[in-house]
N, C-alpha and C. Protein backbone atom coordinates (compact mmCIF):
# COMPACT_ATOMS: atom_id res chain seq x y z
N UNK A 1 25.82 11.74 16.96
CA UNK A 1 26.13 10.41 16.47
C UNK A 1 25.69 10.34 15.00
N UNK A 2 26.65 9.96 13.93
CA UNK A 2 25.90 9.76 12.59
C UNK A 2 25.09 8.60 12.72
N UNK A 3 24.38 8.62 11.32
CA UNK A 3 23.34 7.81 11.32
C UNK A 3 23.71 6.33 11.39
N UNK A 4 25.19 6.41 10.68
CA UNK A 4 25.79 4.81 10.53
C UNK A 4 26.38 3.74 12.14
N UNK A 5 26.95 4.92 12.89
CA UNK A 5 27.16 4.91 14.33
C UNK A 5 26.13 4.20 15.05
N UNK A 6 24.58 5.19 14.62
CA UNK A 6 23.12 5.21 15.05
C UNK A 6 23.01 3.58 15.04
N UNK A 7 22.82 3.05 13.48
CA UNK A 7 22.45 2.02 12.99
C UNK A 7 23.13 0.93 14.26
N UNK A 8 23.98 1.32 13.94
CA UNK A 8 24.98 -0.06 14.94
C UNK A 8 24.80 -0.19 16.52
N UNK A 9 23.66 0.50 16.84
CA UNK A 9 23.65 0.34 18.37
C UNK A 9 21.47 -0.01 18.16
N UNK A 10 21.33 -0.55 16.75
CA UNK A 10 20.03 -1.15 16.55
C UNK A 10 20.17 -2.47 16.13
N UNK A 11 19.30 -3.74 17.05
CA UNK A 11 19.55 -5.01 16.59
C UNK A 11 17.84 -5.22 15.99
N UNK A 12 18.15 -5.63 14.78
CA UNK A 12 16.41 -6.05 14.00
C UNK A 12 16.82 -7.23 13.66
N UNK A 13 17.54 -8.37 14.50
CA UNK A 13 17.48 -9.80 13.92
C UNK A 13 16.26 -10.89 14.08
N UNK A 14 15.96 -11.37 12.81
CA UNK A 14 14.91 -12.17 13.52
C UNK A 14 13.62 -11.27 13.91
N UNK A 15 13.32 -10.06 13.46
CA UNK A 15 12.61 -9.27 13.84
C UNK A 15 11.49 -8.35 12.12
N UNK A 16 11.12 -8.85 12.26
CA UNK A 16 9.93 -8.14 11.12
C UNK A 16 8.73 -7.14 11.04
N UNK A 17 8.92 -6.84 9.55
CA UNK A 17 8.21 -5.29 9.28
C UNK A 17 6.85 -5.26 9.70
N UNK A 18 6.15 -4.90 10.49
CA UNK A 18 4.64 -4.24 10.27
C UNK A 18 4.27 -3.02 9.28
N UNK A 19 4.84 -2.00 9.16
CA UNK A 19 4.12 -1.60 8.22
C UNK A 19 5.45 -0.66 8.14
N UNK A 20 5.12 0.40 6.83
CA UNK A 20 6.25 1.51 6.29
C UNK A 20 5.16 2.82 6.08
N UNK A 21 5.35 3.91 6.86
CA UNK A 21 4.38 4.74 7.00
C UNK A 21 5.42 6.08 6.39
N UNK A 22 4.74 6.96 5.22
CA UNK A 22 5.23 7.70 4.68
C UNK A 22 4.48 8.84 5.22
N UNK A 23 5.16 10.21 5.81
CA UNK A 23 4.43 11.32 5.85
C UNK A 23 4.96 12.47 5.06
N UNK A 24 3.88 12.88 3.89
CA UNK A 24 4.64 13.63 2.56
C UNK A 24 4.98 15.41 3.56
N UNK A 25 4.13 15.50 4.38
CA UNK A 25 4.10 16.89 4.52
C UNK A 25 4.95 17.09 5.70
N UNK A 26 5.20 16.18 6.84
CA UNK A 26 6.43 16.20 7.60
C UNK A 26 7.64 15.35 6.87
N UNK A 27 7.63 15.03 5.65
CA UNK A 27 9.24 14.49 5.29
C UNK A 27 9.50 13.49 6.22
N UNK A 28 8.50 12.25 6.51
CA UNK A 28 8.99 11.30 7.50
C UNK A 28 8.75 9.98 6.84
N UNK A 29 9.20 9.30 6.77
CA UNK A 29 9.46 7.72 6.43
C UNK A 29 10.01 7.05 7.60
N UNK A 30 8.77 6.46 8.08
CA UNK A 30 8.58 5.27 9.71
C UNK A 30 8.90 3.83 9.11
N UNK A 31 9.60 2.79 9.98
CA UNK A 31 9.68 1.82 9.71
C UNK A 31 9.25 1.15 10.57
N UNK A 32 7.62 0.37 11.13
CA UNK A 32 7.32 0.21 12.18
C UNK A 32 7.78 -1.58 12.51
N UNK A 33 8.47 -2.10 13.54
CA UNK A 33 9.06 -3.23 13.17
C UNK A 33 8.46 -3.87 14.94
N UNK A 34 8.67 -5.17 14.64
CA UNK A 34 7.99 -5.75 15.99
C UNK A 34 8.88 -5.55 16.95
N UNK A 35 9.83 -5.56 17.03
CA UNK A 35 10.47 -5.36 18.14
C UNK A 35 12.10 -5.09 17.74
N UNK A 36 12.45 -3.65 18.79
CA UNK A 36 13.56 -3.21 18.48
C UNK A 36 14.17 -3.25 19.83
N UNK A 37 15.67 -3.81 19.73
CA UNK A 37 16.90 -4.47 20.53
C UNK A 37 17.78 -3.19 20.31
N UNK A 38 18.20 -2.77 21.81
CA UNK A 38 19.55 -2.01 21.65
C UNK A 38 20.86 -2.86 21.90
N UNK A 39 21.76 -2.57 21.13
CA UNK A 39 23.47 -3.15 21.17
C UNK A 39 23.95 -1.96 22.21
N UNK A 40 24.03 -2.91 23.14
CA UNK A 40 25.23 -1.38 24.28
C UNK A 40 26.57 -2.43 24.38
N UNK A 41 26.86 -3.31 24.25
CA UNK A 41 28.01 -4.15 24.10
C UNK A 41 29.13 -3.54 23.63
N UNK A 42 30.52 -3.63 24.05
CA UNK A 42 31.64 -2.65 23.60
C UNK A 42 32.00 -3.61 22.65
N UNK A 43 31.61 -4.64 22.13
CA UNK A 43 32.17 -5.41 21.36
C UNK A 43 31.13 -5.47 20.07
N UNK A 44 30.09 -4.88 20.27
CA UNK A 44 29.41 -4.92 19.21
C UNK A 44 28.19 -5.78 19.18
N UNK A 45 28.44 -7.04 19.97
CA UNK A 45 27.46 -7.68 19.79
C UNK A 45 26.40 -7.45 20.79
N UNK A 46 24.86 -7.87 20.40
CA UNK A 46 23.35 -8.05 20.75
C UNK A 46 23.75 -8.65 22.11
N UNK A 47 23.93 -10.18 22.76
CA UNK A 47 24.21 -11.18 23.75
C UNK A 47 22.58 -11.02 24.28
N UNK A 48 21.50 -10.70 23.72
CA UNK A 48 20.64 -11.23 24.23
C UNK A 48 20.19 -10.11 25.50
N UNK A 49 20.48 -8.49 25.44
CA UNK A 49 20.29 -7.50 26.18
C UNK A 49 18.79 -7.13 25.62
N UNK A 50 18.11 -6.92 26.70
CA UNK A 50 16.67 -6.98 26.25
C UNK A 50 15.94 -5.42 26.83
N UNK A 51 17.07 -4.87 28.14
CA UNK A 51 16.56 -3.99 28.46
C UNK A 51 15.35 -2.90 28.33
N UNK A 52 15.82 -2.15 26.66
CA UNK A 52 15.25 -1.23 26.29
C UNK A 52 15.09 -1.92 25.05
N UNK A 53 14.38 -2.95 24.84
CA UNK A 53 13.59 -3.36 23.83
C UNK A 53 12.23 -2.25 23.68
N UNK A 54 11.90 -2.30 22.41
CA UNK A 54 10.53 -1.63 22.21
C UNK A 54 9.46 -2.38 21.10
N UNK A 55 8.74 -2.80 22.01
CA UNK A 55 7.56 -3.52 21.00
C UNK A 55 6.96 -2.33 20.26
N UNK A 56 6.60 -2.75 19.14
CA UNK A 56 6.48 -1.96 17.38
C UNK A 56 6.74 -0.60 17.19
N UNK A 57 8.35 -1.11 17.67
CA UNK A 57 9.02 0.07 17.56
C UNK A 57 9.21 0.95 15.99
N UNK A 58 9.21 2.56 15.81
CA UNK A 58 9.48 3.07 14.59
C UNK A 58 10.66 3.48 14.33
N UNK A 59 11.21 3.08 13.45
CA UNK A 59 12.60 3.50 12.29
C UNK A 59 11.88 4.81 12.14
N UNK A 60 12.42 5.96 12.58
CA UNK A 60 11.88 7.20 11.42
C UNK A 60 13.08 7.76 11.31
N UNK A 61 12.83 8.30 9.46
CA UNK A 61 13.86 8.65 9.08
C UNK A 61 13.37 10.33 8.43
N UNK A 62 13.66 11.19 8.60
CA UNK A 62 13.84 12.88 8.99
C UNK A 62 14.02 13.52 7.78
N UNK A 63 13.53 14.62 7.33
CA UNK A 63 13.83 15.54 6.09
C UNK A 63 14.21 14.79 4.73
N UNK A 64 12.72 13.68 4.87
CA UNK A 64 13.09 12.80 3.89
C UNK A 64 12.96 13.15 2.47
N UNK A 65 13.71 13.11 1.35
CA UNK A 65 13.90 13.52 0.15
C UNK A 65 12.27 13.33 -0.91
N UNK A 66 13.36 11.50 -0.67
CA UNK A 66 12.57 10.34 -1.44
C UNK A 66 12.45 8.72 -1.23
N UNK A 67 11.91 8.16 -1.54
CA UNK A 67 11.35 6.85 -1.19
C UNK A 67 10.74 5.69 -2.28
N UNK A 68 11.38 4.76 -2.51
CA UNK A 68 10.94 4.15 -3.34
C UNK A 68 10.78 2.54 -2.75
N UNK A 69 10.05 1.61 -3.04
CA UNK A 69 10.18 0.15 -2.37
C UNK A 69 10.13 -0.54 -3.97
N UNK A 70 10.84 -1.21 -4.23
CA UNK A 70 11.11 -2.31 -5.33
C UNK A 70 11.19 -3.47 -4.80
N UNK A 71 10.61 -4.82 -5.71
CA UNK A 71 9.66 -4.09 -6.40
C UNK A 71 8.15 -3.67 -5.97
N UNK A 72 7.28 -3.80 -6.12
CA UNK A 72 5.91 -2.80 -5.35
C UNK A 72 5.25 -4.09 -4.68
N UNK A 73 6.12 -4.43 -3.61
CA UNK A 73 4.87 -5.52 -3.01
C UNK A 73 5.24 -4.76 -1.40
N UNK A 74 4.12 -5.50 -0.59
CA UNK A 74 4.38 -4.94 0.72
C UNK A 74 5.42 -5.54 1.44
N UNK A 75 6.15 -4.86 2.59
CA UNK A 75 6.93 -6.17 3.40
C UNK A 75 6.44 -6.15 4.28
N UNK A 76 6.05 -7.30 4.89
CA UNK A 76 5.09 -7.63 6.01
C UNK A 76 5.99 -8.86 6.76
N UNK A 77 7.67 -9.02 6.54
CA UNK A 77 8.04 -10.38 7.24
C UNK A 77 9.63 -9.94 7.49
N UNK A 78 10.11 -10.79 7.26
CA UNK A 78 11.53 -10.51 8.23
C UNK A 78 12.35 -8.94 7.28
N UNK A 79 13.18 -8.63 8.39
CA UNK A 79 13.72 -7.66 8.20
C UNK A 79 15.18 -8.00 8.09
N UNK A 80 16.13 -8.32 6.55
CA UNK A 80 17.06 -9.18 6.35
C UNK A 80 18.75 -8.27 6.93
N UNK A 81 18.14 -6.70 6.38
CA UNK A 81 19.39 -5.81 6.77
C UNK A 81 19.02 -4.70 6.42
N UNK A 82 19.58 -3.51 7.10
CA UNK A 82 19.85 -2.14 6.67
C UNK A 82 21.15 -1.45 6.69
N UNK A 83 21.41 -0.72 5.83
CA UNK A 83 22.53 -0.28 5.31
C UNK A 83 23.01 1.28 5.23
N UNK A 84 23.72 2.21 5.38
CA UNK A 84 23.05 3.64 5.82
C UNK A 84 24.38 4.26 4.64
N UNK A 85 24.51 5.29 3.86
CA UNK A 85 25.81 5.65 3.33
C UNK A 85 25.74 7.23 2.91
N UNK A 86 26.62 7.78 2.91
CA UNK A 86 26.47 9.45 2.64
C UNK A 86 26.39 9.46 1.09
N UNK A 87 24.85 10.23 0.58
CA UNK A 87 24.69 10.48 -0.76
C UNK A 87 25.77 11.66 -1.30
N UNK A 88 26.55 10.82 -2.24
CA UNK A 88 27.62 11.76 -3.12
C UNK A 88 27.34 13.13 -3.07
N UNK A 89 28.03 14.47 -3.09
CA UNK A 89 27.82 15.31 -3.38
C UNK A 89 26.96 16.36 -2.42
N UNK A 90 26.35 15.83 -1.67
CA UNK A 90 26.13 15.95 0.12
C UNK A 90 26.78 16.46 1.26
N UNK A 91 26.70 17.02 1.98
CA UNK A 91 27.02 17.08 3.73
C UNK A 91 26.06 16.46 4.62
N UNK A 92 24.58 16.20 4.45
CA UNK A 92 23.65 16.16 5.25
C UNK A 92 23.04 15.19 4.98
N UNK A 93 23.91 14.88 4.08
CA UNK A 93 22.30 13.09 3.13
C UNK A 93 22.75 12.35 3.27
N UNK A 94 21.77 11.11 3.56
CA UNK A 94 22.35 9.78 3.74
C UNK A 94 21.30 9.13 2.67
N UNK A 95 21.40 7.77 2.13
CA UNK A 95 20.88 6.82 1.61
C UNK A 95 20.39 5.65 2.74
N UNK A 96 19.45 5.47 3.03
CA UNK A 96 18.98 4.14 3.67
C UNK A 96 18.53 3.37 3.34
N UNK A 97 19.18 2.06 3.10
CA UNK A 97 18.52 0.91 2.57
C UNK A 97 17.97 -0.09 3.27
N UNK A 98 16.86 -0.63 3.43
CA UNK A 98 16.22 -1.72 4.16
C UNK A 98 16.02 -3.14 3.14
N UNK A 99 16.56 -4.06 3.24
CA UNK A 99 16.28 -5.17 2.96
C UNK A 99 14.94 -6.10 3.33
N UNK A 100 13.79 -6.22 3.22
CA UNK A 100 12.76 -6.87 3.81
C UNK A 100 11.84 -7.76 3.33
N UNK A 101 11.83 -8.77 3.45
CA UNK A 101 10.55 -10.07 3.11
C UNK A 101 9.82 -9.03 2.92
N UNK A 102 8.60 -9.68 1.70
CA UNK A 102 7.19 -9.81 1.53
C UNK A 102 6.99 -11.50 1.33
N UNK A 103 6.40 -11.74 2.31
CA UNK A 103 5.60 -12.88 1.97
C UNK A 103 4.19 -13.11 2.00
N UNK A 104 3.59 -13.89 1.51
CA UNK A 104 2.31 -14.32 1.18
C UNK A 104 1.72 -14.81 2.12
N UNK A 105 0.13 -14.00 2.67
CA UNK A 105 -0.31 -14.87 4.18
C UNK A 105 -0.12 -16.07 3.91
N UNK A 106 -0.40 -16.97 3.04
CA UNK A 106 -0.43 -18.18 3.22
C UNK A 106 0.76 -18.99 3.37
N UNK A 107 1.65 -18.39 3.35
CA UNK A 107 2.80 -18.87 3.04
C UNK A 107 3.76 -18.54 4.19
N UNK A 108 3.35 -17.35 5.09
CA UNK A 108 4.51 -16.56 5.76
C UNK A 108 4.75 -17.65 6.76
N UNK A 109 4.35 -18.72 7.32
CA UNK A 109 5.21 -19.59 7.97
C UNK A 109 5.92 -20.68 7.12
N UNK A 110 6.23 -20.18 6.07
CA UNK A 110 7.04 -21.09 5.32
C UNK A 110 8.22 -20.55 4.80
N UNK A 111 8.30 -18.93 5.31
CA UNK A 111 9.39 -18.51 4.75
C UNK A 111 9.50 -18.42 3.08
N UNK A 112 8.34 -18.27 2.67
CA UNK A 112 8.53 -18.33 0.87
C UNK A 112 8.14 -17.35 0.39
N UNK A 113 9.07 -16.48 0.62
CA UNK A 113 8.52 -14.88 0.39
C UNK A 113 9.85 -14.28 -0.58
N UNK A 114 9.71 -13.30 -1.35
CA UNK A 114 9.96 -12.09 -2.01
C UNK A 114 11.64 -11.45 -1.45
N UNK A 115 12.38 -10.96 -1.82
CA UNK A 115 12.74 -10.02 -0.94
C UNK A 115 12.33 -8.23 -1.67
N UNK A 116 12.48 -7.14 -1.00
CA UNK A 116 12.00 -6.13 -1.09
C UNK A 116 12.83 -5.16 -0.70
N UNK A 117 12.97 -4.11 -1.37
CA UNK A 117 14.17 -3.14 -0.83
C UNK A 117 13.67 -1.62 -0.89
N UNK A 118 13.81 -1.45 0.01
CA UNK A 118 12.75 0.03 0.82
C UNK A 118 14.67 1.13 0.49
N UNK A 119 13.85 2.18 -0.27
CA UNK A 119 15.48 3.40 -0.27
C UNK A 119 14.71 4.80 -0.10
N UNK A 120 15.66 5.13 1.21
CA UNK A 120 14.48 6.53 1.05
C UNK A 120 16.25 7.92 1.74
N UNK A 121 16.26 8.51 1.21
CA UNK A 121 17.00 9.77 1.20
C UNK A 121 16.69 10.67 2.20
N UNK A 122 17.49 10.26 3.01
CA UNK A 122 16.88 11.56 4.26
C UNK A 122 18.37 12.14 5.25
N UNK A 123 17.94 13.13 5.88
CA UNK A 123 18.88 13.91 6.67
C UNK A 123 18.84 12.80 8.21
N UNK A 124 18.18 12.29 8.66
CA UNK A 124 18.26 11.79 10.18
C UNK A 124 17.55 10.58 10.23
N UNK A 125 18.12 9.60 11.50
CA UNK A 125 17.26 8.61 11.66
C UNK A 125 17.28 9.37 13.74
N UNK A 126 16.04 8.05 14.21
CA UNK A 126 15.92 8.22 15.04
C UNK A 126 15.07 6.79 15.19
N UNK A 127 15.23 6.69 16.71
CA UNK A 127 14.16 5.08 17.12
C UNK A 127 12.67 6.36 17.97
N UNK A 128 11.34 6.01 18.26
CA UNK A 128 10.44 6.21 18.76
C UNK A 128 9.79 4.84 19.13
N UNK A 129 9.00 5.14 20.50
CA UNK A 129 8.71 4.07 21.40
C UNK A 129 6.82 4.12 21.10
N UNK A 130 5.86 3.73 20.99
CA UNK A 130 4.13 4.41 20.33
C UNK A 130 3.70 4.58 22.24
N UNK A 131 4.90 3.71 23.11
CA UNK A 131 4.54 4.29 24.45
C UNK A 131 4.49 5.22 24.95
N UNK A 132 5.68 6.19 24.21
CA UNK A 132 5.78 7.55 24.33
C UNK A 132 5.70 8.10 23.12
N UNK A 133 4.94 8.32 22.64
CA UNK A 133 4.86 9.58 21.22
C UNK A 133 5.34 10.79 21.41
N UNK A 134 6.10 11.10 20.10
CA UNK A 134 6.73 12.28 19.91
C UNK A 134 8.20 12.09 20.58
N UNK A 135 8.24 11.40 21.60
CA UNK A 135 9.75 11.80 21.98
C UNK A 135 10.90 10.83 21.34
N UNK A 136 11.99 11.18 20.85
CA UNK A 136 13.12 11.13 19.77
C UNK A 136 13.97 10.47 20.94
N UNK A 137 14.23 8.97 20.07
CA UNK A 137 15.63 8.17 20.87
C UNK A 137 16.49 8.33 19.75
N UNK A 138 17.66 9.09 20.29
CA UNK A 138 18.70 9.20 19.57
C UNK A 138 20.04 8.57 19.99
N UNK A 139 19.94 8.22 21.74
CA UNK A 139 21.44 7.65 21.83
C UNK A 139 21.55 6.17 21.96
């Protein structure tokens, strides 16, 4: 399944960042998020399937290049969109973009936050459950 395929059977609505965990020496960029929704719907849509939800579930993204978050604040609040596209000149690269609040403790129930854009260059995504470590949800 490509990664863009991947993306579309992940619902992060209404659902926000805990933390963005970079590992330089395994090439991994985690996106740890409160709770991740699978889309099995032939129509595309969420309808509120809760099945295989995963509380602080990880985005990891595989043989990661590079990584940058603009501009340098943390995102610690909603997760607005992600976006997945084959880097030009490529067979194996994708671009991933995450859209994500930073807001201010004092503020984060007010919604008066930042937005923040996480881009990191990598060969694979995958979902992981911290119930089961190590093992790779790919379908």
């Amino acid at each position: 399944m490509s990664p863009a395929d991947f993306l579309n059977t992940i619902c992060l609505g209404d659902r926000a960042c805990k933390a963005v965990l970079i590992d330089s020496w395994e090439r991994r960029v985690e996106v740890v998020v409160t709770t991740i929704s699978r889309i099995r719907s032939e129509d595309g849509g969420w309808h509120f399937y809760n099945d295989e939800n995963i509380t602080d579930g990880r985005i990891v993204l595989t043989e990661a290049e590079s990584c940058s978050i603009v501009p340098p604040l943390l995102p610690n609040d909603l997760i607005n969109w992600v976006t997945v596209s084959p880097v030009p000149g490529t067979s194996d690269r994708w671009e991933f973009v995450f859209s994500m609040t930073s807001t201010p403790e004092a503020t984060r129930a007010g919604n008066d936050g930042a937005e923040v854009v996480l881009r990191v260059i990598a060969a694979d995504i995958h979902l992981e459950d911290p119930s089961r470590p190590g093992v790779e949800i790919r379908d």
